[in-house]
C-alpha atoms as a PDB file:
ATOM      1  CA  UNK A   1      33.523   6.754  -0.918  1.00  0.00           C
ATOM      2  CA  UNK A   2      36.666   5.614   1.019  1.00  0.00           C
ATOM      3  CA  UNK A   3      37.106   2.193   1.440  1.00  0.00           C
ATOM      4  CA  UNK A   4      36.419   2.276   4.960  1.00  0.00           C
ATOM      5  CA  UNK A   5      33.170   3.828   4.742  1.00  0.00           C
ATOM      6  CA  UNK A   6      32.239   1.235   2.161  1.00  0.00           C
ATOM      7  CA  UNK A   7      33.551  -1.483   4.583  1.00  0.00           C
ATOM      8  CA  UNK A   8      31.778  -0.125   7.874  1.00  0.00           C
ATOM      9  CA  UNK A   9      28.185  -0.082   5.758  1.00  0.00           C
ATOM     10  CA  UNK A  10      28.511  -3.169   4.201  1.00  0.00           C
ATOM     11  CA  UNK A  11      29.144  -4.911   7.900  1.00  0.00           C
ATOM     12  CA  UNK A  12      26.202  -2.771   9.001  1.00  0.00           C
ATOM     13  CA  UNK A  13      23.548  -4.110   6.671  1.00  0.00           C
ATOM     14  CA  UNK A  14      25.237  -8.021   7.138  1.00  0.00           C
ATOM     15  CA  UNK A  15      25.114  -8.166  10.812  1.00  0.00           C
ATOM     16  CA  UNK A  16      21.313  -6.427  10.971  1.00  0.00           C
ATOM     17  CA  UNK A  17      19.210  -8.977  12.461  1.00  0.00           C
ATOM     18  CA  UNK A  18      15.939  -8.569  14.103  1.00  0.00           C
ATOM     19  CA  UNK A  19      14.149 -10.146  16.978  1.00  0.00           C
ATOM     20  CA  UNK A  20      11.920 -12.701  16.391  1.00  0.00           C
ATOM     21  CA  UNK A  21       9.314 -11.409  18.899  1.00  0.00           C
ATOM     22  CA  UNK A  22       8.928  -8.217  16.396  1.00  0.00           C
ATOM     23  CA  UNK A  23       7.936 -10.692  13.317  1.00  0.00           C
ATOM     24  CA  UNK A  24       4.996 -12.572  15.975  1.00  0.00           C
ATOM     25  CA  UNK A  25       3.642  -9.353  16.948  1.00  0.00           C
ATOM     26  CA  UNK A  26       3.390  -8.330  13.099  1.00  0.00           C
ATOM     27  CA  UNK A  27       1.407 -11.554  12.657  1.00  0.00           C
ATOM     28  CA  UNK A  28      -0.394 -11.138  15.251  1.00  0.00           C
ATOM     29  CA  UNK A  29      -1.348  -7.513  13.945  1.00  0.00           C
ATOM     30  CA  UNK A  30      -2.140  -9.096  10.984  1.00  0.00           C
ATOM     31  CA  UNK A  31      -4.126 -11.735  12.146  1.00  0.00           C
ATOM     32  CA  UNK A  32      -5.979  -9.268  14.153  1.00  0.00           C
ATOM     33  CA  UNK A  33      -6.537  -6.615  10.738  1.00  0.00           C
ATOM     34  CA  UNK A  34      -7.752  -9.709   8.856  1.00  0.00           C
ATOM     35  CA  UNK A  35     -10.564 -10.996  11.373  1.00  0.00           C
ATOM     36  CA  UNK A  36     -11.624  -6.986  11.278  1.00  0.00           C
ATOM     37  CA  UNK A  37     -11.807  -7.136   7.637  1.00  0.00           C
ATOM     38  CA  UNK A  38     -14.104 -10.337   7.990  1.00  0.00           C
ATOM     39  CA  UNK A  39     -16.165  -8.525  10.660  1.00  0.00           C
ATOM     40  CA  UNK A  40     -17.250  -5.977   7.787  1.00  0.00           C
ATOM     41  CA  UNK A  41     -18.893  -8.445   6.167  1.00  0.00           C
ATOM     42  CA  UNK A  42     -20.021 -10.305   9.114  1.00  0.00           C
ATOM     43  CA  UNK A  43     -21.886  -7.260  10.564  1.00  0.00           C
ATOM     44  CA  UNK A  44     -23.624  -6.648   6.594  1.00  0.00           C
ATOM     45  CA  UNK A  45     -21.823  -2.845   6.421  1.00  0.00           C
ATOM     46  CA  UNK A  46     -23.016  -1.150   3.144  1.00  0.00           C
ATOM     47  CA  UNK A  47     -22.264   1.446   1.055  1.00  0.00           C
ATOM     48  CA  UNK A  48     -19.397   4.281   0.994  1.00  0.00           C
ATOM     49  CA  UNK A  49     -18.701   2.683   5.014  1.00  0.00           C
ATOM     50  CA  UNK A  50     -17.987  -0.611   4.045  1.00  0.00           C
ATOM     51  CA  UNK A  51     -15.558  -0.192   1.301  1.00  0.00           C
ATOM     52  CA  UNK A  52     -13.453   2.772   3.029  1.00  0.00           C
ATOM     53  CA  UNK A  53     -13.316  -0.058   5.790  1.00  0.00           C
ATOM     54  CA  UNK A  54     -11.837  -3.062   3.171  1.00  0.00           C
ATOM     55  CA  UNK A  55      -9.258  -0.526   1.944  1.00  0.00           C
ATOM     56  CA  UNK A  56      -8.038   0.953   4.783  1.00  0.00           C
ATOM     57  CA  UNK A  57      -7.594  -2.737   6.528  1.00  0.00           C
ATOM     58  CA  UNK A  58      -6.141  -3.631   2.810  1.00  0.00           C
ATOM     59  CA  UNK A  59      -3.447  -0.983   2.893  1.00  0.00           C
ATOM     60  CA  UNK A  60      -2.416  -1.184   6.887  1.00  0.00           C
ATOM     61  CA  UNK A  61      -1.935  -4.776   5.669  1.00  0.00           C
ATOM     62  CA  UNK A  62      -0.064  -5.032   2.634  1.00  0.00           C
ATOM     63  CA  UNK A  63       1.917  -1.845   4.725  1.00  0.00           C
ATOM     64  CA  UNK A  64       2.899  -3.861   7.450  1.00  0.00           C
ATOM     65  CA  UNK A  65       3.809  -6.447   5.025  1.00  0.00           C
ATOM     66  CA  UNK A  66       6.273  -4.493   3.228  1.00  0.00           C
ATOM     67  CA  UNK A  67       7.799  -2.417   5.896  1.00  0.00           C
ATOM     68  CA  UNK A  68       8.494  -5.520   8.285  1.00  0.00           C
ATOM     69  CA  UNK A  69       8.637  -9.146   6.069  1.00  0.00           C
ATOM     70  CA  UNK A  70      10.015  -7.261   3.262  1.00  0.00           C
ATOM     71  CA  UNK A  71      12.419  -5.240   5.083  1.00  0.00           C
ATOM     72  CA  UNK A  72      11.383  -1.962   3.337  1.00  0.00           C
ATOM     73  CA  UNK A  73      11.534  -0.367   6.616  1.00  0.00           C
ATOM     74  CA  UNK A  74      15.213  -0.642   7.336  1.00  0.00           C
ATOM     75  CA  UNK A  75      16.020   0.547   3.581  1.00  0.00           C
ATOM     76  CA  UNK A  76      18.181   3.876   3.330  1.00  0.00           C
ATOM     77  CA  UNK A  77      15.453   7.477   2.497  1.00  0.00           C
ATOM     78  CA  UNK A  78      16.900   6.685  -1.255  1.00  0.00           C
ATOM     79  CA  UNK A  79      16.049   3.417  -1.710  1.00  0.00           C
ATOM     80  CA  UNK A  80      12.538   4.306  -0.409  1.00  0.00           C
ATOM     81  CA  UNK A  81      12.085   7.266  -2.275  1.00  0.00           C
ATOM     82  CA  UNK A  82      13.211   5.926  -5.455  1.00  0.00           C
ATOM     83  CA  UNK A  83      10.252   3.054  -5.482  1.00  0.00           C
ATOM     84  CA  UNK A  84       7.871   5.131  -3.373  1.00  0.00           C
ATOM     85  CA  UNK A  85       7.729   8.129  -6.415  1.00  0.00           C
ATOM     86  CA  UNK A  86       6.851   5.914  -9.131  1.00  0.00           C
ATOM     87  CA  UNK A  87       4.225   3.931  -7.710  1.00  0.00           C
ATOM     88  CA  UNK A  88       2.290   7.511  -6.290  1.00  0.00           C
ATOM     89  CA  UNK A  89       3.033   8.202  -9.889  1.00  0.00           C
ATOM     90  CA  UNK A  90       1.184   5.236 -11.246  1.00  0.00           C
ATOM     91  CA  UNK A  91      -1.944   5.782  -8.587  1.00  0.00           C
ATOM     92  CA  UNK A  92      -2.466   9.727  -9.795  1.00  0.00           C
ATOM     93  CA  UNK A  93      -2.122   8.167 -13.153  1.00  0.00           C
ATOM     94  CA  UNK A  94      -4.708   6.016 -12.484  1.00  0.00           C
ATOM     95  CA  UNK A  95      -7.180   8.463 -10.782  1.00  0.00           C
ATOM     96  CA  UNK A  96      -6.611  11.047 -13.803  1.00  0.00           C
ATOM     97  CA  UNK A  97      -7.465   8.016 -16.294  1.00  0.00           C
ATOM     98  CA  UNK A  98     -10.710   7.100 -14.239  1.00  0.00           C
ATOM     99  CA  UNK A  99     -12.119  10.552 -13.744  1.00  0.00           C
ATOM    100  CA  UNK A 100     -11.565  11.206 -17.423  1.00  0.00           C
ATOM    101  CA  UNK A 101     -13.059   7.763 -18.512  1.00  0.00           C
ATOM    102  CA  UNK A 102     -16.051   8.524 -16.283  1.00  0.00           C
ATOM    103  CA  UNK A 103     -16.051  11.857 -18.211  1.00  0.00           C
ATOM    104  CA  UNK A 104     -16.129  10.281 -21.640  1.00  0.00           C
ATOM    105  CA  UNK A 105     -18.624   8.232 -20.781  1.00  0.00           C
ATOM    106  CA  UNK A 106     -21.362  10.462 -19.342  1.00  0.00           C
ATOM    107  CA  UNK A 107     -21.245  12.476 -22.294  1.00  0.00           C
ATOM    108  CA  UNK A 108     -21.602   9.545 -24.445  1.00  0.00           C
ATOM    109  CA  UNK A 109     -24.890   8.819 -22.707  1.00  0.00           C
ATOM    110  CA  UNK A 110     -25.859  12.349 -22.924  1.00  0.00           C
ATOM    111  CA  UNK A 111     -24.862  12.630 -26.737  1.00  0.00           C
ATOM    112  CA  UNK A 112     -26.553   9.268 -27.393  1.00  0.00           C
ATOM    113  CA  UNK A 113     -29.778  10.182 -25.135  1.00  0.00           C
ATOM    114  CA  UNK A 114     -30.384  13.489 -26.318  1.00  0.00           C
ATOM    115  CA  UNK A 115     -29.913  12.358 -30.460  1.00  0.00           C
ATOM    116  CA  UNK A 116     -33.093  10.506 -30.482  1.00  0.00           C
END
């Protein structure tokens, strides 16, 4: 890279500053999210309904979180892709491990159950 190029990014990320107003409507937002996650329990939602609703208010806020406070949003597609690939890594890691473990285990209780 030439030493210009170098020179023009660097000033690019130094001189990046964004409005305040964006950071108040993010808490806002996330204010908002929060008091919607309380309302699940408020309102006594059961079930497969009240959990999809805790997870998907979880992830929109720990999203918003990282895109705006952490900046993650105004990283370069490398930077993102680079700590995006390892953590959907680590999730299907986890799934495989939980289906299997739930696999394990049923035939335990069917091994165990069906010996006496």
């Amino acid at each position: 890279m030439s030493d210009a190029t170098q020179t023009a990014s660097t000033e690019s990320h130094e001189g990046q500053e964004h409005p305040i107003g964006l950071y108040f409507k993010v808490w806002t937002l996330l204010f908002v999210l929060s008091a919607m996650s309380y309302m699940v329990d408020y309102m006594e939602l059961q079930g497969l309904l009240r959990w999809s609703l805790i997870l998907l208010f979880m992830f929109l806020k720990a999203g918003l979180i990282i895109a705006v406070f952490m900046h993650f949003a105004w990283e370069p597609g490398t930077l993102k892709v680079a700590l995006l690939l390892p953590t959907l890594a680590i999730v299907v890691f986890i799934i495989f491990i939980a289906i299997e473990a739930d696999y394990i285990y049923l035939n335990r209780l069917e091994f165990l159950a069906g010996g006496k």
